[in-house]
C-alpha atoms as a PDB file:
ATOM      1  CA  UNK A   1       0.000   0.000   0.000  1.00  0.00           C
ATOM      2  CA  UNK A   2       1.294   3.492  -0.495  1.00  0.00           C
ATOM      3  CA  UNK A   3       1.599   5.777   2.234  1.00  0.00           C
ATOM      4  CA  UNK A   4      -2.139   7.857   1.407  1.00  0.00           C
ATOM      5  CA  UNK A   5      -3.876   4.205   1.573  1.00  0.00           C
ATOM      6  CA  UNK A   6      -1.825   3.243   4.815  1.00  0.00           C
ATOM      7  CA  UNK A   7      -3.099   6.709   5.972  1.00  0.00           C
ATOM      8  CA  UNK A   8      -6.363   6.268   4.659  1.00  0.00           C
ATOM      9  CA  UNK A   9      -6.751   3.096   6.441  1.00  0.00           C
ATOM     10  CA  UNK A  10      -5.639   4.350  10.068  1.00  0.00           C
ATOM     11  CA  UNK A  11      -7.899   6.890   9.796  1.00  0.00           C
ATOM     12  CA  UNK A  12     -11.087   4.720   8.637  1.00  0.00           C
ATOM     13  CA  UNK A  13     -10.372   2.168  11.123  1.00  0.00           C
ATOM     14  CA  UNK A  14      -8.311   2.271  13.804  1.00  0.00           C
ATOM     15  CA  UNK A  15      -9.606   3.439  17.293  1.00  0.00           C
ATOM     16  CA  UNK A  16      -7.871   6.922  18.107  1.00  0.00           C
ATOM     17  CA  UNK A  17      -8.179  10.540  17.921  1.00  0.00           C
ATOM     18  CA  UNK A  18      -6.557  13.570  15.802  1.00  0.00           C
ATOM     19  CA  UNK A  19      -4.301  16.167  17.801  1.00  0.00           C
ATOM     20  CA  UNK A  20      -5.167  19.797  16.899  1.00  0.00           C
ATOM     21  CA  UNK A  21      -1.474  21.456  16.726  1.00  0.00           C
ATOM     22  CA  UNK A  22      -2.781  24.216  14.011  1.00  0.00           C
ATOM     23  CA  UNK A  23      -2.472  27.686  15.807  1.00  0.00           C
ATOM     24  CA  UNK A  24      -2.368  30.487  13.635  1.00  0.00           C
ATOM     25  CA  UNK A  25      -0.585  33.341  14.226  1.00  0.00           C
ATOM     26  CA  UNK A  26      -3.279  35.241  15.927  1.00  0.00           C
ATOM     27  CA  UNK A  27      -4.309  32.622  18.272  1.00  0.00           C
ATOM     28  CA  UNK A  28      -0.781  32.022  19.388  1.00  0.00           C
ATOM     29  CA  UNK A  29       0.374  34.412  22.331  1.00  0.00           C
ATOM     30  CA  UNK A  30      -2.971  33.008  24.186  1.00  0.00           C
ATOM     31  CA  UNK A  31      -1.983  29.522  23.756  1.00  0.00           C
ATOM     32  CA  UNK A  32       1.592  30.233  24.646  1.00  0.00           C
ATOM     33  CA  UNK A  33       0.112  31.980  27.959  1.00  0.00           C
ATOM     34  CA  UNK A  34      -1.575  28.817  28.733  1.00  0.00           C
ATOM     35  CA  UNK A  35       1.448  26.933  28.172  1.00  0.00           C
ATOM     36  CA  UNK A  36       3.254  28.980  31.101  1.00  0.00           C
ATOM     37  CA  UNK A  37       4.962  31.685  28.489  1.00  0.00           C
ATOM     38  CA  UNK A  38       3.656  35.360  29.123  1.00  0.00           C
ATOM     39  CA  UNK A  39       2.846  37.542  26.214  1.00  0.00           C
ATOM     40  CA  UNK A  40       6.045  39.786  25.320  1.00  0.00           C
ATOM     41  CA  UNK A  41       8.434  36.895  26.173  1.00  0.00           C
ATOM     42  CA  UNK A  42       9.188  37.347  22.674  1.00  0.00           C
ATOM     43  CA  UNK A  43      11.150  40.022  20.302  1.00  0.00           C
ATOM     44  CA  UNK A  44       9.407  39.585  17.409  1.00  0.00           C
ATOM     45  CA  UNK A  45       6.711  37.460  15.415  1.00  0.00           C
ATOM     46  CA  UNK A  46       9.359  35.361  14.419  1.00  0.00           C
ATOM     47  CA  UNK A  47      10.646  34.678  17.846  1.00  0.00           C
ATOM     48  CA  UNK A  48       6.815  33.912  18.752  1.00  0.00           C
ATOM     49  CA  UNK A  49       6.577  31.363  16.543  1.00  0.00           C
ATOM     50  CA  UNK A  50       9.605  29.837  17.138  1.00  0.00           C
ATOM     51  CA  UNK A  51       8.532  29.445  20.434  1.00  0.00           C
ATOM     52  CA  UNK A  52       5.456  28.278  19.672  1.00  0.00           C
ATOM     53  CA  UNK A  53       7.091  25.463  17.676  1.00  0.00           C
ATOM     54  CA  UNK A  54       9.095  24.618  20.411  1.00  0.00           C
ATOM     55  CA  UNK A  55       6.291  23.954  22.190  1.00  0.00           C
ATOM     56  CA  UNK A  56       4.625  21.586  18.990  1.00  0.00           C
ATOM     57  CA  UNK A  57       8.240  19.979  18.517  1.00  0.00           C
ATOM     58  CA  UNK A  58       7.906  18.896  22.361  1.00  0.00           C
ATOM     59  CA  UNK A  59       4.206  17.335  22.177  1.00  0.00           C
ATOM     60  CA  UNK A  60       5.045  15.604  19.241  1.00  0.00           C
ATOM     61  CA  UNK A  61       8.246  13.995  19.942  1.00  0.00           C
ATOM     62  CA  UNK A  62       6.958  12.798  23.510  1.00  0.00           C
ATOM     63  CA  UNK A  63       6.811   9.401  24.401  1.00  0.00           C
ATOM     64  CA  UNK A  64       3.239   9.507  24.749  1.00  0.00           C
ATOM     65  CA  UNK A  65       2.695  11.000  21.554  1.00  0.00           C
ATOM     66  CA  UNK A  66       2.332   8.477  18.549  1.00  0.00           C
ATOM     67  CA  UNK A  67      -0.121   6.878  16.231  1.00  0.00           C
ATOM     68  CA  UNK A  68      -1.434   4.063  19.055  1.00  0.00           C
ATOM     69  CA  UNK A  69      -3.524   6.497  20.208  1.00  0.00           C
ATOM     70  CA  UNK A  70      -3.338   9.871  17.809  1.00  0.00           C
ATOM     71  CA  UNK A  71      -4.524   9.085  14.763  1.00  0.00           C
ATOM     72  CA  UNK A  72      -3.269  12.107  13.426  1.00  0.00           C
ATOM     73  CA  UNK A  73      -2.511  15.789  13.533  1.00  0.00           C
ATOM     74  CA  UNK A  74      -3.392  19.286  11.943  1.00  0.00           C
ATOM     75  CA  UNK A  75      -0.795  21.439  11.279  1.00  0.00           C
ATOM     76  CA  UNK A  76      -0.270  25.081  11.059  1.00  0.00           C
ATOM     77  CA  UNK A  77       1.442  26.450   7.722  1.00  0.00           C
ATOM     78  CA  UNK A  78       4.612  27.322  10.145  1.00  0.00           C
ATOM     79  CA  UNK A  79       5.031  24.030  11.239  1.00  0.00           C
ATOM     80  CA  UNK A  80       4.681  22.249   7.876  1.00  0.00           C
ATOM     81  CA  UNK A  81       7.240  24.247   6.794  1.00  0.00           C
ATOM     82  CA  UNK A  82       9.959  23.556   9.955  1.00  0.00           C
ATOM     83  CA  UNK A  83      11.969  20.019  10.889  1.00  0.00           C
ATOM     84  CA  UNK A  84      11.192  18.266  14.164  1.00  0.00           C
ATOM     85  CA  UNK A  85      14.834  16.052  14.723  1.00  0.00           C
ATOM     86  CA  UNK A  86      16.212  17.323  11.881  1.00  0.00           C
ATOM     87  CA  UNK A  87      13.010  16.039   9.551  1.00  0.00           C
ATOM     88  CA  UNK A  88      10.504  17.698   7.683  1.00  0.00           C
ATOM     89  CA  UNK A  89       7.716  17.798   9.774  1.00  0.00           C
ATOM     90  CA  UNK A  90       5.238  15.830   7.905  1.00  0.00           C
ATOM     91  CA  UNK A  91       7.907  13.076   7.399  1.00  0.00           C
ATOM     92  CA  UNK A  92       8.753  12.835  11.190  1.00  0.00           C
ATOM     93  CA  UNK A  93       4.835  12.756  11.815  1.00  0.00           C
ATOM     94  CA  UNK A  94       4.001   9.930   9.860  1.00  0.00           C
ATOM     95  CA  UNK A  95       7.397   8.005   9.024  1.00  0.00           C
ATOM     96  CA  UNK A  96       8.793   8.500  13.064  1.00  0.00           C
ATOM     97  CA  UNK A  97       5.255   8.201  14.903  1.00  0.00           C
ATOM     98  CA  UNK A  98       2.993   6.981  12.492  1.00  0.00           C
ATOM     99  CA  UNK A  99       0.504  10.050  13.295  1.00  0.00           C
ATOM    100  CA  UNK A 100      -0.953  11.113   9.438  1.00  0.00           C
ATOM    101  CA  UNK A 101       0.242  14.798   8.910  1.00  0.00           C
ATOM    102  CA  UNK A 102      -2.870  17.206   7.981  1.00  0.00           C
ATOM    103  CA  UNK A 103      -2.418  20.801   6.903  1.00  0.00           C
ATOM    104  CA  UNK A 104      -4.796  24.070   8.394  1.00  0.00           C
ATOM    105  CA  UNK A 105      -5.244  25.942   4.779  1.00  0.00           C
ATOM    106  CA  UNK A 106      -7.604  28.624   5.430  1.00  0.00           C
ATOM    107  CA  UNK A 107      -6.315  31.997   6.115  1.00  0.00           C
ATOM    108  CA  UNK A 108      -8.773  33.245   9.332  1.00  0.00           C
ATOM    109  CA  UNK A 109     -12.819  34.779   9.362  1.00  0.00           C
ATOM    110  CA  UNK A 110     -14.105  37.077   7.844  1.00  0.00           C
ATOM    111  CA  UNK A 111     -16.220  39.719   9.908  1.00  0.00           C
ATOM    112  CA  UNK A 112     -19.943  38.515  11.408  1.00  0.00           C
ATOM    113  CA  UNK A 113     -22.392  38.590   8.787  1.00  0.00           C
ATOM    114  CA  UNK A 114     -25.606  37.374   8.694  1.00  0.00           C
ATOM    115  CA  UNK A 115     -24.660  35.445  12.183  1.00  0.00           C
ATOM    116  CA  UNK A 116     -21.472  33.589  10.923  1.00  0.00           C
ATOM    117  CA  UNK A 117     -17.824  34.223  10.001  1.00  0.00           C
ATOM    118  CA  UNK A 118     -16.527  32.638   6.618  1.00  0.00           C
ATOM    119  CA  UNK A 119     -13.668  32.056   5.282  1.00  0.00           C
ATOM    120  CA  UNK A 120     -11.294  34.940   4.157  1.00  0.00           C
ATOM    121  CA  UNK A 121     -10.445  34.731   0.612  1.00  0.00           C
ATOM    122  CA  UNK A 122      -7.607  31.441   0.189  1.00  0.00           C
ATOM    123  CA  UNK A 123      -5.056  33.744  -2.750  1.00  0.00           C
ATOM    124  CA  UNK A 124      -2.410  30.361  -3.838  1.00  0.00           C
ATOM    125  CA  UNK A 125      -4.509  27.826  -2.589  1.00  0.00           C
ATOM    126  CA  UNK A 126      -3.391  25.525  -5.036  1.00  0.00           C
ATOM    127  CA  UNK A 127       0.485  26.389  -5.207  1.00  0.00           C
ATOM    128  CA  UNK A 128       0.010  25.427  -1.016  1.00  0.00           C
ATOM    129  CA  UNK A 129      -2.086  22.114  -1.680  1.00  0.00           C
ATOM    130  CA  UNK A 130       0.885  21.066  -4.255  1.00  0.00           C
ATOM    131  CA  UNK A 131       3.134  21.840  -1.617  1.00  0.00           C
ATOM    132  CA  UNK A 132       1.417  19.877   1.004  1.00  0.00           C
ATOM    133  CA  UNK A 133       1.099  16.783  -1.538  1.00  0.00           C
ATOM    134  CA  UNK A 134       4.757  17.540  -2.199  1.00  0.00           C
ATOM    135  CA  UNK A 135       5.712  17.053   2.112  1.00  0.00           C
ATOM    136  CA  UNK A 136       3.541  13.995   2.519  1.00  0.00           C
ATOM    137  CA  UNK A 137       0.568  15.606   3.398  1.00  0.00           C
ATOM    138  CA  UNK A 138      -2.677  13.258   3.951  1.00  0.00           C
ATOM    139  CA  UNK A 139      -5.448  15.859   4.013  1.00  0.00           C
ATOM    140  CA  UNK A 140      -6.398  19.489   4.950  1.00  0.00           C
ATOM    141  CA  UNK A 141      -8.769  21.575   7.367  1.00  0.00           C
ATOM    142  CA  UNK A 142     -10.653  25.043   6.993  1.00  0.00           C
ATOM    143  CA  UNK A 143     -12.413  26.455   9.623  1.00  0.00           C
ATOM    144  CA  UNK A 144     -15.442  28.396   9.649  1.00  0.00           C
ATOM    145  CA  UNK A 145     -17.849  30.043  12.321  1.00  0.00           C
ATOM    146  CA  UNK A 146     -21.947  30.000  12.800  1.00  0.00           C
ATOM    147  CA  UNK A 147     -22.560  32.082  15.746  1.00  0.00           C
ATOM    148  CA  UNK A 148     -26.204  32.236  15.016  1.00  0.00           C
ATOM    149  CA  UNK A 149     -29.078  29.760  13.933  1.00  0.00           C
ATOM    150  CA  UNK A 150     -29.194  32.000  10.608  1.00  0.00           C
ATOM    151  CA  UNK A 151     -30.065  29.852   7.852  1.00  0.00           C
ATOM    152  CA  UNK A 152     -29.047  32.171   5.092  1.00  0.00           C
ATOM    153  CA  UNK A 153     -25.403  32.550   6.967  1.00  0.00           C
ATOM    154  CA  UNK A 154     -25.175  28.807   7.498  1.00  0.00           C
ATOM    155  CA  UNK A 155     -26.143  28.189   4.407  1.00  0.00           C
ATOM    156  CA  UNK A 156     -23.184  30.294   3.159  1.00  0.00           C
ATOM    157  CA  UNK A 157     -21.219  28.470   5.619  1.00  0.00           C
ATOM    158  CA  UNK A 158     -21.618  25.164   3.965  1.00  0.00           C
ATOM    159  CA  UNK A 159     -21.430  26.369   0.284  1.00  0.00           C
ATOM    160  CA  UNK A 160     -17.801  28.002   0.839  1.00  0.00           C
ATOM    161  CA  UNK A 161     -16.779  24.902   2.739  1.00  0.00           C
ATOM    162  CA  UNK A 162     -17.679  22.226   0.243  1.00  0.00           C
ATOM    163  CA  UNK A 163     -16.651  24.259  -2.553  1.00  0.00           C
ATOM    164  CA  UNK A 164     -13.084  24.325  -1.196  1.00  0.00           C
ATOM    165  CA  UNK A 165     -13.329  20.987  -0.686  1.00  0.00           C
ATOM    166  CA  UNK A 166     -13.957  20.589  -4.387  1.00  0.00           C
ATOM    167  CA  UNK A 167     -10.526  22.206  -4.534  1.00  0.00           C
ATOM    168  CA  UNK A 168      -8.595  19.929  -2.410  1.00  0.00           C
ATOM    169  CA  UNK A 169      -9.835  16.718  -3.720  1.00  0.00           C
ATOM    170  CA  UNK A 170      -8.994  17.737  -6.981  1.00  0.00           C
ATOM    171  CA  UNK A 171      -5.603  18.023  -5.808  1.00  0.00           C
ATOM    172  CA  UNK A 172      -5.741  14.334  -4.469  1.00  0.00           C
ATOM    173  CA  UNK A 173      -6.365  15.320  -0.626  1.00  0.00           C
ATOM    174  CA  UNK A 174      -9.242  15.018   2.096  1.00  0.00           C
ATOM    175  CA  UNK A 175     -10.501  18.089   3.320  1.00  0.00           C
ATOM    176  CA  UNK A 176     -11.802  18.383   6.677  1.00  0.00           C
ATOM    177  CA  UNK A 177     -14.836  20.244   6.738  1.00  0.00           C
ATOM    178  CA  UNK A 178     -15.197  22.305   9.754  1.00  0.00           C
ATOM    179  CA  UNK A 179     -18.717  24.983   9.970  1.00  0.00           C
ATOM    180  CA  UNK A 180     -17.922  25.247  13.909  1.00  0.00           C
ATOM    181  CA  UNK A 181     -20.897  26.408  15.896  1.00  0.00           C
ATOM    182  CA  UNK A 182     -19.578  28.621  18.571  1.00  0.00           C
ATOM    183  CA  UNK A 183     -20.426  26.684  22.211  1.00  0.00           C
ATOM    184  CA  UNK A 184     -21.667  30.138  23.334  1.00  0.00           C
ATOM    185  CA  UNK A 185     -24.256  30.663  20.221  1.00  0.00           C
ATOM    186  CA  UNK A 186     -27.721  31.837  22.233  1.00  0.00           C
ATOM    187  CA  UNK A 187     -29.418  28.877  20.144  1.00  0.00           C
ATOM    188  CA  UNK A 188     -27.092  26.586  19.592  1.00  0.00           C
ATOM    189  CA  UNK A 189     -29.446  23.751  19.347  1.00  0.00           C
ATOM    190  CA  UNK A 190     -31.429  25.727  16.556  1.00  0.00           C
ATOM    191  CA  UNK A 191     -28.257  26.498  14.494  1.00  0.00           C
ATOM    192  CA  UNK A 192     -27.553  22.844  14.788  1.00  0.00           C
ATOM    193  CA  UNK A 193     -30.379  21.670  13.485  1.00  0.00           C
ATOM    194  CA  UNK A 194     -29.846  23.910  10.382  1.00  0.00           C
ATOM    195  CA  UNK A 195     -26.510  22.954   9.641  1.00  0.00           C
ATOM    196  CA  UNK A 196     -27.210  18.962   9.480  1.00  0.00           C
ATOM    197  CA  UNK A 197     -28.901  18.919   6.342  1.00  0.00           C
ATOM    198  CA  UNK A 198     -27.279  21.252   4.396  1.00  0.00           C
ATOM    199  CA  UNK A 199     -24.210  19.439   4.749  1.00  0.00           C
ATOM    200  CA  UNK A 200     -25.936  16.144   4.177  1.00  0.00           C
ATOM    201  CA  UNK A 201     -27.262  17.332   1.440  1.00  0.00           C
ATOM    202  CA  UNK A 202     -23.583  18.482  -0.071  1.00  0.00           C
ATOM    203  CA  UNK A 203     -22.452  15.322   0.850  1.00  0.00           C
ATOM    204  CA  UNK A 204     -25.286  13.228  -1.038  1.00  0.00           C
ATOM    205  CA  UNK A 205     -24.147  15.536  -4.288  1.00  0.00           C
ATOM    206  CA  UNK A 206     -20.299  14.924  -4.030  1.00  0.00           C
ATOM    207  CA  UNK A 207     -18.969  11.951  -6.143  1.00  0.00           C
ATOM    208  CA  UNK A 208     -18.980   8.582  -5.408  1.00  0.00           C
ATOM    209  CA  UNK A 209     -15.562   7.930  -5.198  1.00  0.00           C
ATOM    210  CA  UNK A 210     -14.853  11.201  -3.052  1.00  0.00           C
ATOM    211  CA  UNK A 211     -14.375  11.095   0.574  1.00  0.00           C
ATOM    212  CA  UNK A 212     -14.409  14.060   3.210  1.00  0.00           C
ATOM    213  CA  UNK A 213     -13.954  14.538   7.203  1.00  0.00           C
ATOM    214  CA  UNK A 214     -16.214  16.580   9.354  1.00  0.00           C
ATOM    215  CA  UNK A 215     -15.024  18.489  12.146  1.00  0.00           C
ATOM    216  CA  UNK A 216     -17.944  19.760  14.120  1.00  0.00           C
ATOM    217  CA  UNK A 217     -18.803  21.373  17.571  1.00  0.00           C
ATOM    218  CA  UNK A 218     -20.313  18.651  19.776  1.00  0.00           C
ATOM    219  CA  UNK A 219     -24.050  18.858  19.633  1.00  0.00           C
ATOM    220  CA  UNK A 220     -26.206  20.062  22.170  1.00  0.00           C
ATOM    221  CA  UNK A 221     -28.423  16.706  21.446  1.00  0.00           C
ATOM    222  CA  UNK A 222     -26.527  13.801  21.404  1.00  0.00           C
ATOM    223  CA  UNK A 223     -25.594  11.825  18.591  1.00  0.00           C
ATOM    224  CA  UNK A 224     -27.534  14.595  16.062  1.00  0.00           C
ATOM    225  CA  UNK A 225     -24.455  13.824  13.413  1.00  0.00           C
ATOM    226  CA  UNK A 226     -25.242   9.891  13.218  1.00  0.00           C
ATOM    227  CA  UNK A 227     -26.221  10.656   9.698  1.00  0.00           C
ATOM    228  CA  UNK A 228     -22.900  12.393   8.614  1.00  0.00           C
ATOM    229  CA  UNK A 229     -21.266   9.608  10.741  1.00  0.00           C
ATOM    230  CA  UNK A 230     -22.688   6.586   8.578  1.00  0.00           C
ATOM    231  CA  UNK A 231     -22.429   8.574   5.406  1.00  0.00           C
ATOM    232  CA  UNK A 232     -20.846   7.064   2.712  1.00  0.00           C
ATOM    233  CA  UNK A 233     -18.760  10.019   1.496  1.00  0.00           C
ATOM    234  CA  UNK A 234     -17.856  10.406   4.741  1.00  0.00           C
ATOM    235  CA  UNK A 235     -14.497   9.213   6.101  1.00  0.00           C
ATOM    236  CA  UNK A 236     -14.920  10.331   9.531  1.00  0.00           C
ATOM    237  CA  UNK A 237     -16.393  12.672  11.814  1.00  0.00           C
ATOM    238  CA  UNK A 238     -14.285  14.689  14.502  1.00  0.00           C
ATOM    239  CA  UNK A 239     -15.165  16.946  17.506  1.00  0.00           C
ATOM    240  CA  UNK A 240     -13.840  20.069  18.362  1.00  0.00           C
ATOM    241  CA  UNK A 241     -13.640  21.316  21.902  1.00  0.00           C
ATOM    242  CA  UNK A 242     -14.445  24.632  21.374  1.00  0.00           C
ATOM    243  CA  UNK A 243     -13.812  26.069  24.650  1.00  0.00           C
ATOM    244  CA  UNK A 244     -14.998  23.384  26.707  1.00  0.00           C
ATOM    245  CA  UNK A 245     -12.572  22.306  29.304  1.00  0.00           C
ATOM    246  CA  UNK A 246     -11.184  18.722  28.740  1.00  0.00           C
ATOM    247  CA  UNK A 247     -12.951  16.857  31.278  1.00  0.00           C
ATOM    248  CA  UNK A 248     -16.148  18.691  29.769  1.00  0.00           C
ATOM    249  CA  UNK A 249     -15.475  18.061  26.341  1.00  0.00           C
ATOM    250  CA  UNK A 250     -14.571  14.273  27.567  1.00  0.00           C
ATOM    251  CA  UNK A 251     -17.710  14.194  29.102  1.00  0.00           C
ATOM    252  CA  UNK A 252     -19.790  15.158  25.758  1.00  0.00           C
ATOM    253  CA  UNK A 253     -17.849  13.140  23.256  1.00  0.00           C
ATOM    254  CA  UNK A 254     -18.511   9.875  25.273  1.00  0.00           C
ATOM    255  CA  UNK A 255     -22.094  10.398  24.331  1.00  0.00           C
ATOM    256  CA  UNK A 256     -21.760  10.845  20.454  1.00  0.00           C
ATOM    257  CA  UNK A 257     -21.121   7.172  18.959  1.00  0.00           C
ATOM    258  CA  UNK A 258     -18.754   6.722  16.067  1.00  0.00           C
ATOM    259  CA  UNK A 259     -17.386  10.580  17.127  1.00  0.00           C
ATOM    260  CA  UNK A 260     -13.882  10.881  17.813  1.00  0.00           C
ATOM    261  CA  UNK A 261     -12.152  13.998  18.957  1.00  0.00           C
ATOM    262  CA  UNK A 262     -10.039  16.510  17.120  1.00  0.00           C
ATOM    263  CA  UNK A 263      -9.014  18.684  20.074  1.00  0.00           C
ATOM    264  CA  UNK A 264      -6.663  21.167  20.477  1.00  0.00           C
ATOM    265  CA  UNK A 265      -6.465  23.622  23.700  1.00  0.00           C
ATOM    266  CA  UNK A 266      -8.421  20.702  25.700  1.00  0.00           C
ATOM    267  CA  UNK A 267      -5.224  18.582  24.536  1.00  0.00           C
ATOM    268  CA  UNK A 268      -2.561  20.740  25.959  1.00  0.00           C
ATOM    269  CA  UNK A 269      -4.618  21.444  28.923  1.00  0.00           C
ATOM    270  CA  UNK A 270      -1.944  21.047  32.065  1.00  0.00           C
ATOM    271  CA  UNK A 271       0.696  21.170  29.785  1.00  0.00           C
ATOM    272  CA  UNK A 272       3.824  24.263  30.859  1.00  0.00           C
ATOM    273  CA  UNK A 273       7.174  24.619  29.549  1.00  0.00           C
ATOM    274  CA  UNK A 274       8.327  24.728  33.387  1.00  0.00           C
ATOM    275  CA  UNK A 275       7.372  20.998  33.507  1.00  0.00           C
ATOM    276  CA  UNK A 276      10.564  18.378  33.713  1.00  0.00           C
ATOM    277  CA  UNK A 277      10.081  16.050  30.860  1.00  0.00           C
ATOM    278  CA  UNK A 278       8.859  13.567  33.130  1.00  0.00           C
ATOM    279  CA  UNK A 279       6.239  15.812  34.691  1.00  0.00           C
ATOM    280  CA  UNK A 280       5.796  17.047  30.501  1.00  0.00           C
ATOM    281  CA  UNK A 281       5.368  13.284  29.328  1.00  0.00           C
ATOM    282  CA  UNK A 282       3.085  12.166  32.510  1.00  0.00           C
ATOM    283  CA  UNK A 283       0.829  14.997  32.137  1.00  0.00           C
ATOM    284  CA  UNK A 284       0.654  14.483  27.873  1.00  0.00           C
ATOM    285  CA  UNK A 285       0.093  11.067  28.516  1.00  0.00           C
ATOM    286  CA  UNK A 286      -3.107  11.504  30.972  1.00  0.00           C
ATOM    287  CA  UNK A 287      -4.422  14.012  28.100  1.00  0.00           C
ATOM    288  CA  UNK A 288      -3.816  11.832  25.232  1.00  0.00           C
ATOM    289  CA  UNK A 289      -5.370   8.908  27.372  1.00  0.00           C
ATOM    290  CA  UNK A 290      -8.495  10.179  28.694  1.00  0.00           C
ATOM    291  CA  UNK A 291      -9.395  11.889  25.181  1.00  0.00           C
ATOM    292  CA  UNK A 292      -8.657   8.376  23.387  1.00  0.00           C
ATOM    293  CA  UNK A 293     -10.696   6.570  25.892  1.00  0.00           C
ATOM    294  CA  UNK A 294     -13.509   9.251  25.182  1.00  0.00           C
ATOM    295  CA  UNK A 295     -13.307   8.683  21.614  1.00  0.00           C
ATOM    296  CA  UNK A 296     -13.619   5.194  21.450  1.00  0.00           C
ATOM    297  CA  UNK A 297     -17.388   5.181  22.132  1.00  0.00           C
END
C-alpha cells in the first residue's frame, strides 16, 4: 500500500483521535500563555513562533505521543514548513510516529455577517495544496464560524466549505470540513439543526468515489451527526472542543457514537514549559489517554 492508503486506512479504522497542533498566528500568544509563556516573552513574530514550535516539537516527539492512540494531527502552515529532529515535519509525523500529517489551509474569518464568520479569501490555494502533496501531506482543514441559527449565513457556511473541498480533492487530498458552531451561540441547538442537512445534502451531491472529514462542535443533542457519521462520502467525523474544558469536552464526546475527537487547547490542557520532561510526558500522557478513551465510544 502506499503511504495515502496506509493513511487512509488508520484513519477509517483504527480506534484513536486527531491532535489539533494548528495555531495560527493570531491565536498564538494566548496559547503560549496557557502553556506557562507570558505575552512579550518574545522580540518579534518570528521569535513567537519559534517558540510556539518549540512547544509543537515537544508534544510531538513525547513518548506519549504516537499513532497508538493519535490518529493524526493538523498542522499550522509554520510548522509544515519547519523540521522536528532534523526532519521535515510531515515526514517525522508519519514516518517516526505513524501520526498522518494534515495541513490548516484557510487563512482566518471574515467579519460577522448574517450570524457567521466565513472564510477569508484562500489567494495560492493551489500552489500550497501542491506543496502539502509535495511534504507527505494526507489531508487538509478550513475552519469556519456559525454564531447564530441563521439559515441564510449557514447556508453560506456550507457552500464556501464544500466548494473548497472541491478544490482539495482535486488536488488528491481530504478536506476536513469544519462549519464550527460557537459553544456560546444563544441557540445553539437551533443552528444545529440547520446545519445537518445542508451538509448532508452536499455530501449526497459529491462523487462517489470522493471522501471528506467533518469536524464539528459537539451537539447540544446527542448523537444529532449519526447521519454524517454513517455517510458514505464520509471518512470520519471529529469533535472540536471549542472552549470546553477537557474533562467537559470528555464528558460530551462519550455520548456521540462513532465521534472521535479533534481537540486542540483541551489537549494541551496542564501542559507548561516549566514541567521536567517527566512531569511534561506524565501529564501528555493523561491528556492523550483520557481523550482516546472518550473517543472510542
Amino acid at each position: 500500500m502506499t503511504n495515502f492508503e496506509q493513511q487512509m486506512q488508520q484513519l477509517r479504522t483504527q480506534p484513536g483521535f486527531i491532535a489539533a497542533l494548528d495555531q495560527s498566528g493570531g491565536s498564538t500568544p494566548k496559547a503560549l500563555k496557557l502553556y506557562g509563556v507570558a505575552e512579550g516573552s518574545w522580540s518579534s513574530d518570528k521569535d513567537m513562533m519559534d517558540t510556539m514550535h518549540a512547544m509543537r516539537s515537544r508534544i510531538v516527539t513525547s513518548r506519549a505521543f504516537d499513532g497508538r492512540r493519535v490518529l493524526a494531527a493538523i498542522l499550522f502552515e509554520d510548522t509544515m514548513d519547519r523540521t522536528i529532529d532534523g526532519r521535515p515535519t510531515a515526514d517525522y509525523l508519519w514516518n517516526v510516529k505513524k501520526v498522518v500529517p494534515i495541513l490548516k489551509v484557510d487563512k482566518g474569518l471574515e467579519a460577522e455577517a448574517n450570524g457567521v464568520q466565513l472564510m477569508k479569501p484562500m489567494p495560492g490555494l493551489e500552489s500550497l495544496l501542491d506543496r502539502a502533496k509535495a511534504n507527505g501531506v494526507f489531508g487538509t482543514k478550513m475552519r469556519s464560524v456559525i454564531k447564530q441559527a441563521n439559515p441564510e449565513g449557514i447556508r453560506a457556511v456550507v457552500d464556501q466549505q464544500f466548494e473548497v473541498a472541491a478544490r482539495i480533492l482535486a488536488k488528491g487530498l481530504i478536506p476536513i470540513i469544519e462549519p464550527e458552531v460557537d459553544i456560546h451561540c444563544p441557540d445553539k441547538a437551533q443552528a444545529e439543526q440547520l446545519l445537518k442537512p445542508a451538509i448532508l445534502e452536499k455530501l449526497n451531491a459529491l462523487p462517489a468515489d470522493k471522501k471528506v472529514m467533518l469536524k464539528l462542535t459537539l451537539p447540544t443533542q446527542d448523537n444529532l451527526y449519526a447521519e454524517c457519521i454513517a455517510h458514505p462520502r464520509v471518512l470520519r467525523v471529529v469533535a472540536l472542543s471549542g472552549g470546553y474544558s477537557r474533562e467537559d469536552a470528555n464528558r460530551r464526546l462519550e455520548r456521540q457514537k462513532g465521534m472521535i475527537a479533534s481537540f486542540s487547547r483541551a489537549l494541551t490542557e496542564g501542559l507548561t514549559a516549566q514541567q521536567s520532561q517527566q512531569q511534561f510526558d506524565a501529564a501528555l500522557d493523561q491528556s492523550i489517554e483520557s481523550i482516546y478513551q472518550a473517543s472510542k465510544t
